[in-house]
Structure formats: structure tokens, C-alpha cells
N, C-alpha and C. Protein backbone atom coordinates (compact mmCIF):
# COMPACT_ATOMS: atom_id res chain seq x y z
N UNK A 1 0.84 -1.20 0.00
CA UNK A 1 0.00 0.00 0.00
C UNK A 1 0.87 1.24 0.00
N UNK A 2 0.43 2.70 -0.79
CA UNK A 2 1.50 3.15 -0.83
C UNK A 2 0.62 4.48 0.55
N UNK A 3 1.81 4.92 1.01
CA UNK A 3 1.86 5.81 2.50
C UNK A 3 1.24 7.03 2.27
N UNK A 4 0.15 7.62 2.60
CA UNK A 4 -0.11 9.30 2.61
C UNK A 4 1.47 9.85 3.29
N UNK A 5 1.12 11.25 2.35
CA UNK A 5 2.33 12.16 3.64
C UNK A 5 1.82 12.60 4.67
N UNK A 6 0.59 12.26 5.30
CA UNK A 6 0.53 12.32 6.86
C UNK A 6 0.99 11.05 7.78
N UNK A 7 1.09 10.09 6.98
CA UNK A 7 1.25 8.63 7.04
C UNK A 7 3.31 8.63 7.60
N UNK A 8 3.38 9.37 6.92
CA UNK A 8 5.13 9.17 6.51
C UNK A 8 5.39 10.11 7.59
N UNK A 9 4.57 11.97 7.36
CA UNK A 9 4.81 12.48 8.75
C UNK A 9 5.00 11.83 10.48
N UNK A 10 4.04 10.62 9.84
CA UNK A 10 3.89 10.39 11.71
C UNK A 10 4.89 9.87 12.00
N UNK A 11 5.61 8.81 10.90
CA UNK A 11 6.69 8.24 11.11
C UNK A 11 7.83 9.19 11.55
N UNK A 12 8.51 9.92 10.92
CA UNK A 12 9.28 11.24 10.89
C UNK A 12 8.83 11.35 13.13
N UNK A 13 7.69 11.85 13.48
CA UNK A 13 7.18 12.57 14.55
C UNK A 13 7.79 11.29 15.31
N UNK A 14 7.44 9.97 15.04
CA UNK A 14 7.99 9.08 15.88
C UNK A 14 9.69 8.83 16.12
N UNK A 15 9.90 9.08 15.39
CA UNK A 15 11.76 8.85 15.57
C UNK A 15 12.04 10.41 15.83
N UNK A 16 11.38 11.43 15.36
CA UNK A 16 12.17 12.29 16.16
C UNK A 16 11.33 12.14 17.99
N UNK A 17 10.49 11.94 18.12
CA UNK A 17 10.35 11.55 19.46
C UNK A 17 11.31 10.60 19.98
N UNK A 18 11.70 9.61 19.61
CA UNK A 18 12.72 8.58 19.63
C UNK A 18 14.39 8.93 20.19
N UNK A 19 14.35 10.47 19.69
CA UNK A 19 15.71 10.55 19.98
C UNK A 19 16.63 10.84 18.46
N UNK A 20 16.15 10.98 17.30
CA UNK A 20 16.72 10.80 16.42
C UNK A 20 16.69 12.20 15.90
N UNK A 21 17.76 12.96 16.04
CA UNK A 21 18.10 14.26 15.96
C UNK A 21 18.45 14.96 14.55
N UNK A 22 19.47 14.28 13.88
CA UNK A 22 19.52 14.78 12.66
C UNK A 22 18.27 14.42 11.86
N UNK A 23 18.16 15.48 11.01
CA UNK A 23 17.22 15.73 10.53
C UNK A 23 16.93 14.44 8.66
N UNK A 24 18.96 15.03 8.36
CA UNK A 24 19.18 13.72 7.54
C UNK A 24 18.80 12.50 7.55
N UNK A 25 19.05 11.83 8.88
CA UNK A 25 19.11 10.57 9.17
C UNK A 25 17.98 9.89 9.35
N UNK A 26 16.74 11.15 10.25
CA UNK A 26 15.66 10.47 9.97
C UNK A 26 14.90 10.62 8.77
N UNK A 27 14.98 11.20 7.91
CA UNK A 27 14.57 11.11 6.23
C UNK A 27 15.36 10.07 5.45
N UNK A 28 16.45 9.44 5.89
CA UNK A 28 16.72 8.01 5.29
C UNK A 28 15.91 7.13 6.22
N UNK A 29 15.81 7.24 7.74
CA UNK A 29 15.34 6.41 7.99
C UNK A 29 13.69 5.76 8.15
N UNK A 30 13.02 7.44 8.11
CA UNK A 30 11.88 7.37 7.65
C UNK A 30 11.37 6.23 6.16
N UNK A 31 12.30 6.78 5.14
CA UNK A 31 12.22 6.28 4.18
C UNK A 31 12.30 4.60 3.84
N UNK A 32 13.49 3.89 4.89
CA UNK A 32 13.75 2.90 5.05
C UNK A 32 11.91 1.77 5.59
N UNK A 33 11.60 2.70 6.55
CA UNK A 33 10.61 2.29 7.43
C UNK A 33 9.18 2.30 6.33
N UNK A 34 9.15 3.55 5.44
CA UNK A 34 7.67 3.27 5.12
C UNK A 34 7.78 2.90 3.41
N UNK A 35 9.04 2.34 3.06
CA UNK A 35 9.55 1.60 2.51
C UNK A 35 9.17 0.09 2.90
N UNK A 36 9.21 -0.41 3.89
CA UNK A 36 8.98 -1.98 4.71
C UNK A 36 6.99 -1.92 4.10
N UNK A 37 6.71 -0.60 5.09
CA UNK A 37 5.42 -0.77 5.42
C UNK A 37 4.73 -0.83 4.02
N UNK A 38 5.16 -0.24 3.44
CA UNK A 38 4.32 -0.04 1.99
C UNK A 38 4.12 -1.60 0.90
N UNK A 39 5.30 -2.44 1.53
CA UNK A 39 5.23 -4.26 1.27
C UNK A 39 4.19 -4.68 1.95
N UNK A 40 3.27 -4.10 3.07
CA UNK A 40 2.29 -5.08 3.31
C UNK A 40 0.83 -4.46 3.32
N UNK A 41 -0.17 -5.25 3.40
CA UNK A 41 -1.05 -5.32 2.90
C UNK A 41 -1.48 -4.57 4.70
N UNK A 42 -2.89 -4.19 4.57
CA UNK A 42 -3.89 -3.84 6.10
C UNK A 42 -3.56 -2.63 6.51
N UNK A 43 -3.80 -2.72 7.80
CA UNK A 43 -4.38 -1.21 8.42
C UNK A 43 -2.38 -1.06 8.75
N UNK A 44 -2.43 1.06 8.34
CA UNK A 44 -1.11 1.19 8.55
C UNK A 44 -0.89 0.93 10.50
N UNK A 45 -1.68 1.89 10.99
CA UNK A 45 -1.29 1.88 12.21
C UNK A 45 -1.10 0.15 12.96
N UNK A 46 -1.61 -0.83 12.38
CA UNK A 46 -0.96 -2.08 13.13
C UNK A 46 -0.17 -2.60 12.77
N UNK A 47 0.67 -2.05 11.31
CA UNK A 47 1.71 -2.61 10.86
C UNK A 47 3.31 -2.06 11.09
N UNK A 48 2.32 -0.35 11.43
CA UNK A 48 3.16 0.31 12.10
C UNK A 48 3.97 -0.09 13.51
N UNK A 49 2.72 -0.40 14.04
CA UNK A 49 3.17 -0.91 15.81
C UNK A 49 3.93 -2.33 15.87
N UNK A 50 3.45 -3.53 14.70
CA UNK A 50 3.95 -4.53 14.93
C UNK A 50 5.70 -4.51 14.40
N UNK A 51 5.56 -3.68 13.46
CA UNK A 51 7.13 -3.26 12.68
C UNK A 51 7.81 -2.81 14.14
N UNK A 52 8.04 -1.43 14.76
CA UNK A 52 8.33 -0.63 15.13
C UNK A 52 8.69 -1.88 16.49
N UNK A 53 7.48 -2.79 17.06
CA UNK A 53 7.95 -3.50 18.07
C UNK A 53 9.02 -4.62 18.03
N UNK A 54 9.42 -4.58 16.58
CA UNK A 54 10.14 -5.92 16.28
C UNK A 54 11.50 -5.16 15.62
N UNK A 55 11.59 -4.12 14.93
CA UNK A 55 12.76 -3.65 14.52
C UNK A 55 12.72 -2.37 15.22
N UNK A 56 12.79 -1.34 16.42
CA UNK A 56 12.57 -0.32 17.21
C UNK A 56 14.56 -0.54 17.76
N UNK A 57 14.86 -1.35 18.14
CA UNK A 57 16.01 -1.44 18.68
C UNK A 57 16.82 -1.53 17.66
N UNK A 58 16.59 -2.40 16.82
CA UNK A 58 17.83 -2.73 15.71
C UNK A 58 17.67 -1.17 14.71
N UNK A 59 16.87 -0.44 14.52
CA UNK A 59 16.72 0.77 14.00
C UNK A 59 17.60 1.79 14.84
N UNK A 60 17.41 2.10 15.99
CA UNK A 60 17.80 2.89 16.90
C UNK A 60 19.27 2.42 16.75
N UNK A 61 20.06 1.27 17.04
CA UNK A 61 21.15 0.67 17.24
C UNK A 61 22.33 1.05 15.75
N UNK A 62 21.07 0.84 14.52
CA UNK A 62 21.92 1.45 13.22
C UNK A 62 21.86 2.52 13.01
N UNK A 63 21.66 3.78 13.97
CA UNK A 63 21.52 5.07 14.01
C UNK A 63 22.89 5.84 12.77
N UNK A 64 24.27 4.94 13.41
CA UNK A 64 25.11 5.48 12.77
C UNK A 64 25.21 4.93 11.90
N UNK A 65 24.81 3.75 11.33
CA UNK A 65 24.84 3.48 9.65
C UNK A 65 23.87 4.50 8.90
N UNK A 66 23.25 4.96 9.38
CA UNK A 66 21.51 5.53 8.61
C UNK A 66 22.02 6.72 8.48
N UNK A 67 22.96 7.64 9.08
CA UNK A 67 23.79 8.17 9.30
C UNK A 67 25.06 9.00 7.67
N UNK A 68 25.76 7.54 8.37
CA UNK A 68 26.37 7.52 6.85
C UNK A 68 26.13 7.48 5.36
N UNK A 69 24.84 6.47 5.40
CA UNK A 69 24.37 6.58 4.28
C UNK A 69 23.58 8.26 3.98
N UNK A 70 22.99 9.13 4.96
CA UNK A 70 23.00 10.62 4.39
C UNK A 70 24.24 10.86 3.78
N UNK A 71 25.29 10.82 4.96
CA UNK A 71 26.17 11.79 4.38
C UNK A 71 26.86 11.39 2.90
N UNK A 72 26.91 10.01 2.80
CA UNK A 72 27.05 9.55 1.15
C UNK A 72 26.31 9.95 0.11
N UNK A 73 24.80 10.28 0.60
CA UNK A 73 23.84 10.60 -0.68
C UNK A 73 24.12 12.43 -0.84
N UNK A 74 24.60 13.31 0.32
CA UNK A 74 25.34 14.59 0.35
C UNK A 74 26.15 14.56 -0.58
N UNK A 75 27.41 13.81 0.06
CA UNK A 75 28.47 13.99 -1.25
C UNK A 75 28.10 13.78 -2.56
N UNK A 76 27.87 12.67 -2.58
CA UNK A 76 27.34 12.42 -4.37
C UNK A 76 26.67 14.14 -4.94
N UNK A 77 25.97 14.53 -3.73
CA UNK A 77 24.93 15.79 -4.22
C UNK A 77 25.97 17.04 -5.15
N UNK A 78 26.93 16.66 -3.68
CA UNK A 78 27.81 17.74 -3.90
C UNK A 78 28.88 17.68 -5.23
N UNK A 79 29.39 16.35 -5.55
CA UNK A 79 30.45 15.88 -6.67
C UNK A 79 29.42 16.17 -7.88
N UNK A 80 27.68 16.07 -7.99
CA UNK A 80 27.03 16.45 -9.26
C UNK A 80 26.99 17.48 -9.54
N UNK A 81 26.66 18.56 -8.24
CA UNK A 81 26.82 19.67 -8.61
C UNK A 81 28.36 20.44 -9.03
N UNK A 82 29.28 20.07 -8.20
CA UNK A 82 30.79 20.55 -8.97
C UNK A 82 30.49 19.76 -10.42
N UNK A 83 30.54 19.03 -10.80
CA UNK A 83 30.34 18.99 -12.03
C UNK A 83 29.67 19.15 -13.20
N UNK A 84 28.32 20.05 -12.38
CA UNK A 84 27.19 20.85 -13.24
C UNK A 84 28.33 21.88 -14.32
N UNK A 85 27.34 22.55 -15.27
CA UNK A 85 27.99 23.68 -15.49
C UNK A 85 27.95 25.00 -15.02
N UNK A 86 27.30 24.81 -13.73
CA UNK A 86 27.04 26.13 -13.10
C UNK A 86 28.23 26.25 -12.69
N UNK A 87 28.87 25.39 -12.01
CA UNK A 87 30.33 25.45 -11.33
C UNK A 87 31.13 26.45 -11.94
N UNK A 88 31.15 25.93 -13.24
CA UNK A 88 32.39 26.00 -13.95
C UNK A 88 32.07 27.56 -14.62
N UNK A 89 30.64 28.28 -15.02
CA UNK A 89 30.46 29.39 -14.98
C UNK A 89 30.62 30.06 -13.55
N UNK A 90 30.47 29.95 -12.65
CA UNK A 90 30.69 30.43 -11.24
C UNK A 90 32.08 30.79 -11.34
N UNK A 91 33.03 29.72 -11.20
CA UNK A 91 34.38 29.82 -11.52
C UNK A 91 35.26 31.22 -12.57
N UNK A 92 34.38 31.04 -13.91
CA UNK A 92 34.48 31.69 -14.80
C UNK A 92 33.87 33.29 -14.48
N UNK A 93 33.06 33.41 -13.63
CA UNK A 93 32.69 34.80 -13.31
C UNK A 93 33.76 35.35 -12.30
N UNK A 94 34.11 34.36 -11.41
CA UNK A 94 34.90 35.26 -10.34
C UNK A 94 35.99 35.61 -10.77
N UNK A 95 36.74 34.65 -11.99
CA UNK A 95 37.97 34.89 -12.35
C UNK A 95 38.00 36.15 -13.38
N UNK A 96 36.62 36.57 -13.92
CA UNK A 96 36.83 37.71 -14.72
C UNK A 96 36.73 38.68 -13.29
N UNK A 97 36.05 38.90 -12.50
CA UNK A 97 36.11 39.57 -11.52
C UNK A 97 37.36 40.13 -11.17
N UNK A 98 38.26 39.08 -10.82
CA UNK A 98 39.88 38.85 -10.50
C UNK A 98 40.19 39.60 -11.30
N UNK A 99 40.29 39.36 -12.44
CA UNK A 99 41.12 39.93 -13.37
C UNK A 99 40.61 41.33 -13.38
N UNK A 100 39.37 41.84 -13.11
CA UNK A 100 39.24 43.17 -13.50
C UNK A 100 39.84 44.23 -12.47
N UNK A 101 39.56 43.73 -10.79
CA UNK A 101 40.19 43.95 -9.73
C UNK A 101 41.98 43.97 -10.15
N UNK A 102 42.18 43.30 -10.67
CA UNK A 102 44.09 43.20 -10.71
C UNK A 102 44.40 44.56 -12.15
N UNK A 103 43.49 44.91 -12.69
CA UNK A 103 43.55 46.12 -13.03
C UNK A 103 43.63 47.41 -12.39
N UNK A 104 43.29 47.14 -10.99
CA UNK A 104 42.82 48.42 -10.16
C UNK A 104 43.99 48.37 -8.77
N UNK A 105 44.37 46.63 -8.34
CA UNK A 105 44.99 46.96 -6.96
C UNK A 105 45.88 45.99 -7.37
N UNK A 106 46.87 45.99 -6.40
CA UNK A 106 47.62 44.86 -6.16
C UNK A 106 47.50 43.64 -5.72
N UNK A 107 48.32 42.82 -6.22
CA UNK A 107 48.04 41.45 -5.71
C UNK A 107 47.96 40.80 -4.24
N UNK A 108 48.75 41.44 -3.43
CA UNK A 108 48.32 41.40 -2.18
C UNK A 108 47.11 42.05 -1.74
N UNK A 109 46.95 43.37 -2.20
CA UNK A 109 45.53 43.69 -1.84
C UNK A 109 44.63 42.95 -2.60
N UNK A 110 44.51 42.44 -3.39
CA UNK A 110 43.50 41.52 -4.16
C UNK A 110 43.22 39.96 -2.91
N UNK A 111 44.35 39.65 -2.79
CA UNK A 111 44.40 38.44 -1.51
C UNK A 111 43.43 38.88 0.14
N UNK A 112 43.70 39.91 -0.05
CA UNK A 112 43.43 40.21 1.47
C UNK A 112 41.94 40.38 0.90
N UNK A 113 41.41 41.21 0.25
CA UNK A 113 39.88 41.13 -0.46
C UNK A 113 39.35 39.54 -0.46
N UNK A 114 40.17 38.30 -1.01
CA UNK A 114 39.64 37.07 -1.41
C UNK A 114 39.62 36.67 -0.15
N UNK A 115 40.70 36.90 0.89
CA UNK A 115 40.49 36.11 2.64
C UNK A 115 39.05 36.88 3.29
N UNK A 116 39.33 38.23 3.19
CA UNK A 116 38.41 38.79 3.31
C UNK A 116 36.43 38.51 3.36
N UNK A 117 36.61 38.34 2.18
CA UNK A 117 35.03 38.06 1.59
C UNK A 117 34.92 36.45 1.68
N UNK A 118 35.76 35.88 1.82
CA UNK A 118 35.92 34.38 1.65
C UNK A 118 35.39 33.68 3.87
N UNK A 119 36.11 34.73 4.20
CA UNK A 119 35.82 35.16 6.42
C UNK A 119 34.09 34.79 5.77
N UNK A 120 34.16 36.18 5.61
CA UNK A 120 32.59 36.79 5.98
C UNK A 120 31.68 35.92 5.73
N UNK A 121 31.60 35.14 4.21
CA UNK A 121 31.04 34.07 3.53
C UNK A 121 30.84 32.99 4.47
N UNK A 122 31.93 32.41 4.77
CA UNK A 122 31.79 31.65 5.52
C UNK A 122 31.32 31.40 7.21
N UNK A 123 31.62 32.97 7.77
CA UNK A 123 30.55 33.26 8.90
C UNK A 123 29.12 33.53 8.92
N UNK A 124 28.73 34.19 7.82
CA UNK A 124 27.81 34.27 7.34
C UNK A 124 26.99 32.71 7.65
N UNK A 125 27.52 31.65 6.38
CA UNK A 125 26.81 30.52 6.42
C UNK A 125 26.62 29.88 7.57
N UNK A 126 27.65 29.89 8.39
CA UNK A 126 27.40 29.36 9.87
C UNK A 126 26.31 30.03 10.79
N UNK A 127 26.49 31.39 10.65
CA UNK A 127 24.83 31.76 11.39
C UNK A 127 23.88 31.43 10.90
N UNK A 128 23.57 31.14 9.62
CA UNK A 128 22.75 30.70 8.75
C UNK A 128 21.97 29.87 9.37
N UNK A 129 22.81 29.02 9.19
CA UNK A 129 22.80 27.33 9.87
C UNK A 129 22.36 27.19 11.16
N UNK A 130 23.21 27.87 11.68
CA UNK A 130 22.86 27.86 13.26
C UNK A 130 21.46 28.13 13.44
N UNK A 131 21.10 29.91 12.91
CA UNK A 131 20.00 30.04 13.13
C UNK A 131 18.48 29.02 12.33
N UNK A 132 18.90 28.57 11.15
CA UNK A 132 17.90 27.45 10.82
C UNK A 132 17.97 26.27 11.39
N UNK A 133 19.24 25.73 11.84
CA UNK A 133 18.72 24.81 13.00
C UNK A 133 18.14 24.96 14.22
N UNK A 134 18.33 25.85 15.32
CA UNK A 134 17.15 26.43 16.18
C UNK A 134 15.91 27.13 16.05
N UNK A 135 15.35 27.36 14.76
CA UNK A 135 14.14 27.84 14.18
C UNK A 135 13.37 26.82 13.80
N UNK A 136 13.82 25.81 12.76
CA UNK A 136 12.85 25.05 12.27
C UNK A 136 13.76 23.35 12.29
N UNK A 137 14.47 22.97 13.40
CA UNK A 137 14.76 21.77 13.47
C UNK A 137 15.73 21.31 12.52
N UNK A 138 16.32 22.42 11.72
CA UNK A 138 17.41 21.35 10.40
C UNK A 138 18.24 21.12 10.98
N UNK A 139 18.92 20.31 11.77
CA UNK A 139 19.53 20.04 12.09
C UNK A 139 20.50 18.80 11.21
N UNK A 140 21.63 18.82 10.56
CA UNK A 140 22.21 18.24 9.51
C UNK A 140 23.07 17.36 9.83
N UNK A 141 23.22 16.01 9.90
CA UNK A 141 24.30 15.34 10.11
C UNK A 141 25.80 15.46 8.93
N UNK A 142 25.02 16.33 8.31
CA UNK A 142 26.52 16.03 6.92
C UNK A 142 27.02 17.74 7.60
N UNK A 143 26.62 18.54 7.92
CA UNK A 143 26.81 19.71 8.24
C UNK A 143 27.89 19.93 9.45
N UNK A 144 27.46 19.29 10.60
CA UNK A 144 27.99 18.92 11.25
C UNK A 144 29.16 18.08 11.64
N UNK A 145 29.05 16.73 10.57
CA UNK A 145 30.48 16.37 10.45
C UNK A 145 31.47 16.14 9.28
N UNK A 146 30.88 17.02 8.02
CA UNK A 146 31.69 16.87 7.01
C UNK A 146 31.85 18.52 6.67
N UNK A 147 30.71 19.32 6.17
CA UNK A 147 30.74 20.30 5.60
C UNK A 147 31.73 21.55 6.44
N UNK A 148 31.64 21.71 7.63
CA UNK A 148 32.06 22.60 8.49
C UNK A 148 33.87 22.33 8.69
N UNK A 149 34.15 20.84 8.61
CA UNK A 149 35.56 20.60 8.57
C UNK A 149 35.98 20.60 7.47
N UNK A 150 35.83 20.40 6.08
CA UNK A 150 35.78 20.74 4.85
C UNK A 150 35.90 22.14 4.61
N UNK A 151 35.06 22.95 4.96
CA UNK A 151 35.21 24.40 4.87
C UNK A 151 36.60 24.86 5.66
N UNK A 152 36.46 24.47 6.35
CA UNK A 152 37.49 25.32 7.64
C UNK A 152 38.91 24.58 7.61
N UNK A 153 38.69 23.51 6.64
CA UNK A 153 39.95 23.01 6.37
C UNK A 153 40.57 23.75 4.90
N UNK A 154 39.92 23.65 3.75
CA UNK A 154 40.36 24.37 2.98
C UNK A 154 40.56 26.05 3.31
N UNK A 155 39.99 26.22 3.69
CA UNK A 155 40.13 28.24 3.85
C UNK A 155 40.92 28.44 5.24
N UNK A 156 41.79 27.61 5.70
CA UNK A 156 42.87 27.07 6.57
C UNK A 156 44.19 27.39 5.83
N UNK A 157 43.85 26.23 4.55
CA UNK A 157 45.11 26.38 3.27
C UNK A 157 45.15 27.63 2.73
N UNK A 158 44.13 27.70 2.03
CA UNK A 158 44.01 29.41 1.37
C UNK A 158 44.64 30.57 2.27
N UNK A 159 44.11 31.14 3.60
CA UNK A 159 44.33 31.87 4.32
C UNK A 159 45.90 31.54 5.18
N UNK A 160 46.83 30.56 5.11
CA UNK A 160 47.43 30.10 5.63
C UNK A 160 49.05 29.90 4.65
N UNK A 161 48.64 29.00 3.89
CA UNK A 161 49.65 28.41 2.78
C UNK A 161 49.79 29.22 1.66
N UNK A 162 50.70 29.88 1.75
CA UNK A 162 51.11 31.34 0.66
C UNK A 162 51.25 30.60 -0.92
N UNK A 163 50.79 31.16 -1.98
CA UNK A 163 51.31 30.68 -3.19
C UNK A 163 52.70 31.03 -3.74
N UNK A 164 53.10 30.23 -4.11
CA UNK A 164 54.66 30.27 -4.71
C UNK A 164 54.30 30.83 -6.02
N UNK A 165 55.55 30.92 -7.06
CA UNK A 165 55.64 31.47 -8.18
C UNK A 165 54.60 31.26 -8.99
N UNK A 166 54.11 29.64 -8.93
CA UNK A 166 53.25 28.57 -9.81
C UNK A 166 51.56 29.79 -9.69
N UNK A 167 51.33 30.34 -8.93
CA UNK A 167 50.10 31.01 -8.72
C UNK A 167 50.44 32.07 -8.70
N UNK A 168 51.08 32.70 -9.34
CA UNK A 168 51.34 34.11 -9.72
C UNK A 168 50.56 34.04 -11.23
N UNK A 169 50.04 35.84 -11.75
CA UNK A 169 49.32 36.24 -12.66
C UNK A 169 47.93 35.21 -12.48
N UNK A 170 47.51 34.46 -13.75
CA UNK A 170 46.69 33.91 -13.66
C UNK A 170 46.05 33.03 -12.88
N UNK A 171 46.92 32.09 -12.83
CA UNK A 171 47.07 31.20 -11.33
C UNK A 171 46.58 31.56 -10.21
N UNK A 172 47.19 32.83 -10.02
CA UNK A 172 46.61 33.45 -8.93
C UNK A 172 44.60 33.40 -8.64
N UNK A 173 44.58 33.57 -9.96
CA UNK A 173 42.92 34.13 -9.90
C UNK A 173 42.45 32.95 -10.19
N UNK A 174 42.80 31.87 -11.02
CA UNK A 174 42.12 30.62 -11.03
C UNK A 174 42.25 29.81 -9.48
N UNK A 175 42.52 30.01 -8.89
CA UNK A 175 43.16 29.83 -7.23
C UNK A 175 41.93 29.94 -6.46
N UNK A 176 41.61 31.19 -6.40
CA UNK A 176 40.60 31.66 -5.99
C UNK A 176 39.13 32.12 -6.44
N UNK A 177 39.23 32.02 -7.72
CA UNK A 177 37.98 31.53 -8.29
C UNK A 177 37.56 29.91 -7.70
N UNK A 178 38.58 29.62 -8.34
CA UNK A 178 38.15 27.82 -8.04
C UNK A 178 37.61 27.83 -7.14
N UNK A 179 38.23 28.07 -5.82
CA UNK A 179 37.65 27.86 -3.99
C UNK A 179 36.35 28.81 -4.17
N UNK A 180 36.83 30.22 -4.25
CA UNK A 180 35.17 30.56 -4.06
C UNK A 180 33.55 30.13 -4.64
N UNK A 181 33.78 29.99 -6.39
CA UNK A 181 33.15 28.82 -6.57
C UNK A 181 32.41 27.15 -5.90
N UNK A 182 33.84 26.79 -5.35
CA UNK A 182 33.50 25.47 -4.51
C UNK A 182 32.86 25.63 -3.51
N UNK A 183 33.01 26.96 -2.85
CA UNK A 183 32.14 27.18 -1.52
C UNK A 183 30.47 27.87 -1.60
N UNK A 184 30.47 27.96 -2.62
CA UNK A 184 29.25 28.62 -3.08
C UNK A 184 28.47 27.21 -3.63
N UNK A 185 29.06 26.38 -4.17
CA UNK A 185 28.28 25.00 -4.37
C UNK A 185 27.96 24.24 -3.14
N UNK A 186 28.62 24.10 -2.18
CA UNK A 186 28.60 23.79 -0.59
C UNK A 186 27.60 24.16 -0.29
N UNK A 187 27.36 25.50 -0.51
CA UNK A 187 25.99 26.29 0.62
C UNK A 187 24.64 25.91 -0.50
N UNK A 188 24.86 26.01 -1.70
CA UNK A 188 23.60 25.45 -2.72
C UNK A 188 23.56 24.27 -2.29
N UNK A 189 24.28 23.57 -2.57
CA UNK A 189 24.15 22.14 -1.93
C UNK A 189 23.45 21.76 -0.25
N UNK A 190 23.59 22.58 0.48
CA UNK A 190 22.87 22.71 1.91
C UNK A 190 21.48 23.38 1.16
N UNK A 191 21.62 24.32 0.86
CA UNK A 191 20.13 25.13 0.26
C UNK A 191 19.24 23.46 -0.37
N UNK A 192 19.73 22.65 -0.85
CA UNK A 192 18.79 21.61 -2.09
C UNK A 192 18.69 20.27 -0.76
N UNK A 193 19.34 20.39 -0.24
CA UNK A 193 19.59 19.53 0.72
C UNK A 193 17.99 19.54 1.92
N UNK A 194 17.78 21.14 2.59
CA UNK A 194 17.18 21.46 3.14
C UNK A 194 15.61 21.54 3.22
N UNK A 195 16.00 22.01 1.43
CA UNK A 195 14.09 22.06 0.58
C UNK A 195 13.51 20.95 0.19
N UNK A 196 14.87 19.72 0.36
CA UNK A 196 14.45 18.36 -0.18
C UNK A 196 13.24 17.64 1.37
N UNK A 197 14.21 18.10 2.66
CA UNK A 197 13.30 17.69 3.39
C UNK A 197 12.52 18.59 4.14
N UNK A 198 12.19 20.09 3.57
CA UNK A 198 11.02 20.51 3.80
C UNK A 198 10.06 20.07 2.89
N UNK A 199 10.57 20.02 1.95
CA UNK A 199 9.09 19.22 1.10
C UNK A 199 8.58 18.01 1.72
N UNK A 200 9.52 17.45 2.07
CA UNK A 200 9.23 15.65 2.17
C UNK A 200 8.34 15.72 3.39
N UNK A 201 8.81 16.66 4.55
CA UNK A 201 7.59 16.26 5.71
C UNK A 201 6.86 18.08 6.14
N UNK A 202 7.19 19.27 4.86
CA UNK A 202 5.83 19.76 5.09
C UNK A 202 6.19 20.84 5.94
N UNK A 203 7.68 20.74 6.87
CA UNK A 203 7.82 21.95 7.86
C UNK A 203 8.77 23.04 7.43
């Protein structure tokens, strides 16, 4: 039988009653569950209770597999979109940017502009976050342990690890096109990520 989305909501209401915090994890695991239920035939609510009494522990127990498998279906999100062609126009805009700026200042002042706006960007997204996870529950398991060390690891290097000769003139600006680009697919990628499961349960 296939599930209303009030059907699927309740599920969702039950595991986050449960304890099941990321928001990711229970939209795989929701999915997993009314996935089962939708194989059998009769009334949902007793197939619900008889499921839930027989797999409730072994569900709860694969918390961190259900887990991983978000943050796998993230990445993939994220490796399609770097390889959209939005990327690669993104890329292509900042680097004319670059170049028009390296008409006007120096290359160190051009750097301190890219650390600069590259800070803010990235504080920015973190209040973001923050504040949409204490507003409306998004709370992200890929956010939390991939995206935020990912960010703060690359713009670590950038802000940190000086370019040698090899990133001088052009280099320079394909450097930082590239990254700013990549970080702008990151936060789209959270943006598609987010609307996927406001649609799915409605909040």
C-alpha cells in the first residue's frame, strides 16, 4: 500500500520523538521504514506498531549506519553539482572579476579582499545554519560532520599556505575563483539539501 504524507509524517514525529536528531538521518530512515510498510497489505497503524515492536532497537542501534548513508547521498549531491555547469560558470565569473580587480589593486591587496570576503562568507553561512537549526529543526548530520571541517579546512590552506611562483598572474585568480566557486556550491548544496526535506515532511 502506498503511504499518505501524513502517514510518513507520523513516522518522521515518531523517531524524532525517539531521539533521532539529525534531521538527515531520519529522512533516510523514515524512508527505510515506510519503505517496509508499503510491502504489506492492512491497516497502517498495526503494521506500524507490529514493525516498530520488532525492529525499534535494531533501528535505533543502526543510528550510525543511517547516518552515513545521508552523508554519502550529500556527497554524491555535492560531486554532481561541482560537475554541473554552473560550477564552472561560477568559476568563470569570479575569475573575470579577479582579473578586473588586478587592473585596479595589487596582488596582495586583491588576496586580502579574497580572505576577506571568503571570512565573511563563511561566517555568514554558519549563522545561517545555526540560526535554521534552532528555528525550524534542520539540524544536519553532513553539516555537522563533514561540511564545516571541509570548509574550515580548505580556507585554513588558502588563508594560511602562501602561493609560490606557480600562482602568480593567472594562477593566482584561477586559485581563488576555483575555492570561491566550490564554496558557493557547498551552501547550494545545503540550500537543495534542506528544501528536499522541507518538502518531504511539510515543515
Amino acid at each position: 500500500m502506498k503511504l499518505s504524507e501524513e502517514q510518513v509524517r507520523f513516522i518522521d514525529t515518531y523517531l524524532t520523538n525517539s531521539g533521532i536528531k539529525y534531521l538527515d538521518v531520519r529522512y533516510e530512515m523514515t524512508d527505510h521504514i515506510a519503505t517496509a510498510l508499503e510491502a504489506k497489505d492492512g491497516d497502517f497503524d498495526e503494521n506500524f506498531r507490529q514493525y516498530m515492536l520488532e525492529h525499534k532497537q535494531e533501528l535505533l542501534a543502526s543510528n550510525r549506519q543511517f547516518g552515513k548513508l545521508a552523508r554519502k547521498n550529500a556527497v554524491r549531491l555535492i560531486f554532481r553539482n561541482l560537475a554541473a555547469p554552473r560550477f564552472l560558470a561560477l568559476a568563470i565569473i569570479f575569475f573575470c572579476l579577479l582579473c578586473f580587480l588586478a587592473r585596479i589593486f595589487t596582488d596582495e591587496i586583491i588576496t586580502e579582499i579574497c580572505h576577506g570576503a571568503q571570512f565573511l562568507a563563511m561566517v555568514a553561512f554558519i549563522i545561517h545554519y545555526k540560526y535554521s537549526r534552532g528555528s525550524c529543526n534542520m539540524k544536519f548530520s553532513i553539516i555537522d560532520k563533514v561540511f564545516g571541517i571541509v570548509a574550515v579546512s580548505i580556507y585554513c590552506v588558502v588563508l594560511f599556505v602562501r602561493p609560490g611562483n606557480w600562482l602568480d598572474g593567472p594562477g593566482f585568480m584561477v586559485y581563488h575563483a576555483m575555492f570561491s566557486a566550490f564554496f558557493i556550491e557547498i551552501v547550494f548544496t545545503f540550500r537543495q539539501l534542506a528544501r528536499k526535506y522541507k518538502l518531504q515532511y511539510g515543515s
